[in-house]
C-alpha atoms as a PDB file:
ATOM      1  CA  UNK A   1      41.835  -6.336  30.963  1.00  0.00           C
ATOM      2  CA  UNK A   2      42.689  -6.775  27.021  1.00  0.00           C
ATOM      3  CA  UNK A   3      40.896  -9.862  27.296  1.00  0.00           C
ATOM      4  CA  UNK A   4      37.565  -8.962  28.530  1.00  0.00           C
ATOM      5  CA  UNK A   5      37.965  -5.955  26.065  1.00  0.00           C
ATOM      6  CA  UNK A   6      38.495  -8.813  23.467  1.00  0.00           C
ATOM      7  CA  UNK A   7      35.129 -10.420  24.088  1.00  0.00           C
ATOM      8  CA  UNK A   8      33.101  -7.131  24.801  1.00  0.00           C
ATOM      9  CA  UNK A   9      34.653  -6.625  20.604  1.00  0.00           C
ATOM     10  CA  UNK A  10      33.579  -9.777  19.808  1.00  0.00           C
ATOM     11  CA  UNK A  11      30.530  -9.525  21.323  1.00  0.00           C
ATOM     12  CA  UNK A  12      29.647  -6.238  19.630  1.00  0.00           C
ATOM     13  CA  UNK A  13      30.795  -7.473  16.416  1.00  0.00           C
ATOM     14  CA  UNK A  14      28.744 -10.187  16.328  1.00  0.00           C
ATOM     15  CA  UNK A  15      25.520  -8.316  17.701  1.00  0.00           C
ATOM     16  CA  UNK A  16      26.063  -5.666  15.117  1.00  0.00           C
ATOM     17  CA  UNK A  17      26.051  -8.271  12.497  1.00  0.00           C
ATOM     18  CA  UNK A  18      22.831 -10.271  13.431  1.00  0.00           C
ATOM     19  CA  UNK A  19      21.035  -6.363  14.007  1.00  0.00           C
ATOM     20  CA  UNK A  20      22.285  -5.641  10.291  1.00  0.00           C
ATOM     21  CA  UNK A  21      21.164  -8.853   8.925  1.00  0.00           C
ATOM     22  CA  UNK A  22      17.461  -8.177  10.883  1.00  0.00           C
ATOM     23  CA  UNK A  23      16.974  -5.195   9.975  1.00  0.00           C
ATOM     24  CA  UNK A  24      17.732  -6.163   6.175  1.00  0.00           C
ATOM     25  CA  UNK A  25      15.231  -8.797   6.694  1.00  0.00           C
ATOM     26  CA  UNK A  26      12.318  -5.940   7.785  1.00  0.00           C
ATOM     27  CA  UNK A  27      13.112  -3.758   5.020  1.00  0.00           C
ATOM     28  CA  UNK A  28      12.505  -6.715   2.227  1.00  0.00           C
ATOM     29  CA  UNK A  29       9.070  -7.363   4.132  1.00  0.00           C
ATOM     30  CA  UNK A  30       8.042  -3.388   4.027  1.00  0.00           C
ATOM     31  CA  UNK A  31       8.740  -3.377   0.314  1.00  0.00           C
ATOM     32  CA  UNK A  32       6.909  -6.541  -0.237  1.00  0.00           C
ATOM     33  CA  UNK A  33       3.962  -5.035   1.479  1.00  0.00           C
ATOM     34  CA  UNK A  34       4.608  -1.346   0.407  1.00  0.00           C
ATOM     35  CA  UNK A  35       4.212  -3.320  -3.094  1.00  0.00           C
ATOM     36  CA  UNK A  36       1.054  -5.358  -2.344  1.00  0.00           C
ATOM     37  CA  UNK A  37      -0.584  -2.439  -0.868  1.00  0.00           C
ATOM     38  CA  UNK A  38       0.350   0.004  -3.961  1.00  0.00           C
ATOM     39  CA  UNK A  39      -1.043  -2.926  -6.160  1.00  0.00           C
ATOM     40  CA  UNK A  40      -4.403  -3.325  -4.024  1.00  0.00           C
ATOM     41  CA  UNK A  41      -5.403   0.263  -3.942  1.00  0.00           C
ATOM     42  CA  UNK A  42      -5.052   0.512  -8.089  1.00  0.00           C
ATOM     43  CA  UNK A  43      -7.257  -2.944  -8.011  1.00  0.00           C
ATOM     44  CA  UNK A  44      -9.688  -1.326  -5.954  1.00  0.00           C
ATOM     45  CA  UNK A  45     -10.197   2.069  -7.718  1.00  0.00           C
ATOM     46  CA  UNK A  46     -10.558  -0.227 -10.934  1.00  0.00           C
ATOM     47  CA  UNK A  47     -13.556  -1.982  -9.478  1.00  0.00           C
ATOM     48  CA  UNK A  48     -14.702   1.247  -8.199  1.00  0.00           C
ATOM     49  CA  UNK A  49     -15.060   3.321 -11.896  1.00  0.00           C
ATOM     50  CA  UNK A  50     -15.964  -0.377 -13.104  1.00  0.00           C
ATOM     51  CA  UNK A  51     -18.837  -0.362 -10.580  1.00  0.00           C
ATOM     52  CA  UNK A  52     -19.993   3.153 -11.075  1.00  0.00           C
ATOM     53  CA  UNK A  53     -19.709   2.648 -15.066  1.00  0.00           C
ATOM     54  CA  UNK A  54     -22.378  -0.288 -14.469  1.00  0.00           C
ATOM     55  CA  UNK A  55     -24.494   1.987 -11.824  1.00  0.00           C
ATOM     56  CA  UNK A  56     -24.634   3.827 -14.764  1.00  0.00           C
ATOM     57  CA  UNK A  57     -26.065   1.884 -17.597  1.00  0.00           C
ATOM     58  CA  UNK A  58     -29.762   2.226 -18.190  1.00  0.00           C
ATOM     59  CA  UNK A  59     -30.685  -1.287 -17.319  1.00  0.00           C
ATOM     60  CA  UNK A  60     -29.037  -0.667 -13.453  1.00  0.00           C
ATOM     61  CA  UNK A  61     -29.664   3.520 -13.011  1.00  0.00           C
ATOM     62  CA  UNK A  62     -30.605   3.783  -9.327  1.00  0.00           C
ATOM     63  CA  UNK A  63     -30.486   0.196  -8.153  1.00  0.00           C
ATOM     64  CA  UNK A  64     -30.158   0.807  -4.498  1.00  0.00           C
ATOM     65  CA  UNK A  65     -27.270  -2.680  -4.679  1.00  0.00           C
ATOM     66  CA  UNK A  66     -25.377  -0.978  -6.948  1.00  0.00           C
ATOM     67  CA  UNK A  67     -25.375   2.227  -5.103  1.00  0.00           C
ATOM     68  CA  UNK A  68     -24.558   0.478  -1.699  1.00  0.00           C
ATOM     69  CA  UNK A  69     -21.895  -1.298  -3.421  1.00  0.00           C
ATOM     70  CA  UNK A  70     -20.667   2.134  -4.828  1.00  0.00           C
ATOM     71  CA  UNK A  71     -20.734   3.758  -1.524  1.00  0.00           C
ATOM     72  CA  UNK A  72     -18.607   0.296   0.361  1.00  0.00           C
ATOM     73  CA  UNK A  73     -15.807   0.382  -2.669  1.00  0.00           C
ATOM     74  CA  UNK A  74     -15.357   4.141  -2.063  1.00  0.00           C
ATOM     75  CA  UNK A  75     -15.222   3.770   1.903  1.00  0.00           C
ATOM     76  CA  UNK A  76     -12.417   0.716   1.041  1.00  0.00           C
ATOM     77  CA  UNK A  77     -10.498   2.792  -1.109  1.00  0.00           C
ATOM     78  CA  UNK A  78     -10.340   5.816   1.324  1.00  0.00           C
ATOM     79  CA  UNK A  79      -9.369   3.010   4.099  1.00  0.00           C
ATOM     80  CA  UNK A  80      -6.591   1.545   1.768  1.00  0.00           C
ATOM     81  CA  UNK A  81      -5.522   5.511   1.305  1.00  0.00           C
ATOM     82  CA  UNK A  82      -4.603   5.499   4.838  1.00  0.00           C
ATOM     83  CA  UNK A  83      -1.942   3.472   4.208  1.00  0.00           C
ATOM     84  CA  UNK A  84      -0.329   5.912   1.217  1.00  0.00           C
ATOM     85  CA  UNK A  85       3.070   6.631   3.610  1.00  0.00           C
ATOM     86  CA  UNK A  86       3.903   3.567   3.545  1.00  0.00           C
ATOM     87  CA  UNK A  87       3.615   2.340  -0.346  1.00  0.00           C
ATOM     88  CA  UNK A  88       4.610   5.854  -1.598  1.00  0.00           C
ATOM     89  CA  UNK A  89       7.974   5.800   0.181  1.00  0.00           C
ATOM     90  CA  UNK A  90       9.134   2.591  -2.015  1.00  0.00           C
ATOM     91  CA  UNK A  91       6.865   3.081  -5.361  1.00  0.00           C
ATOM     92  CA  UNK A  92       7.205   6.632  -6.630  1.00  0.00           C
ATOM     93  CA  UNK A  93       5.604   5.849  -9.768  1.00  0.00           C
ATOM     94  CA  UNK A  94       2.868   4.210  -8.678  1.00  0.00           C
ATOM     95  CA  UNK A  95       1.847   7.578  -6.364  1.00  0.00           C
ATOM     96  CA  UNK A  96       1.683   9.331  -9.686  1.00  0.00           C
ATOM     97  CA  UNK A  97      -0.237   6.575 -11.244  1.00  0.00           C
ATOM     98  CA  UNK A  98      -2.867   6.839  -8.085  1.00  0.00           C
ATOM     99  CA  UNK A  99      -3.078  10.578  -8.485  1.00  0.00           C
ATOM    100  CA  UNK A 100      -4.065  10.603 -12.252  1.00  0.00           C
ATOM    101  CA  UNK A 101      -6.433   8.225 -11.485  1.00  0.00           C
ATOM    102  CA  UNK A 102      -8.004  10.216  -8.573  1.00  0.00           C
ATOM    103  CA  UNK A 103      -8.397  12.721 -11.377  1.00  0.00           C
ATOM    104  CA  UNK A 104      -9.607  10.757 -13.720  1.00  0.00           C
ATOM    105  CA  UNK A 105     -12.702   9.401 -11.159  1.00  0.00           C
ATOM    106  CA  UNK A 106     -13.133  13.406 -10.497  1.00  0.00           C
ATOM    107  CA  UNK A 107     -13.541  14.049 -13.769  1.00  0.00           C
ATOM    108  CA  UNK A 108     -16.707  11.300 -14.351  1.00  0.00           C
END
């Protein structure tokens, strides 16, 4: 009887240390992505303004491109938005970052 409780503590031991080392493993992947995902939606509300600024010059006021392109980078950036939970849990920073640029778009 001590013996098979032996192995069922061995057992559990070593179970509990390959869950912990997993599980460490998953969390260094969701900030790596949490990161890349925080970094893509400030790259993509750059080319947005940088777009619109363009749209705006006289030489390119109401090219119909432009405008579609507009319209696409604002659809992408409301897709990538979706995805807020998961960068804002690891980068507070960079959700205040996000948010005064959201303001500064609203303000142009």
């Amino acid at each position: 009887m001590i013996i098979l409780l032996s192995i069922l503590l061995v057992v559990s031991v070593l179970i509990n240390i390959l869950l912990v080392w997993y599980i460490k493993k998953m969390l260094k992947q969701l900030l790596f992505t949490s990161d890349n995902i925080g970094d893509l939606q400030i790259s993509m509300n750059e080319f947005a303004s940088h777009l619109e600024s363009i749209h705006e010059l006289e030489m390119f006021y109401g090219d119909s491109t432009l405008e579609g392109l507009i319209t696409h980078s604002k659809e992408i950036v409301k897709d990538i938005k979706d995805f807020e939970e998961i960068y804002s849990l690891t980068r507070e920073d960079l959700r205040e970052e996000l948010l005064g640029e959201e303001d500064d778009a609203e303000d142009n």
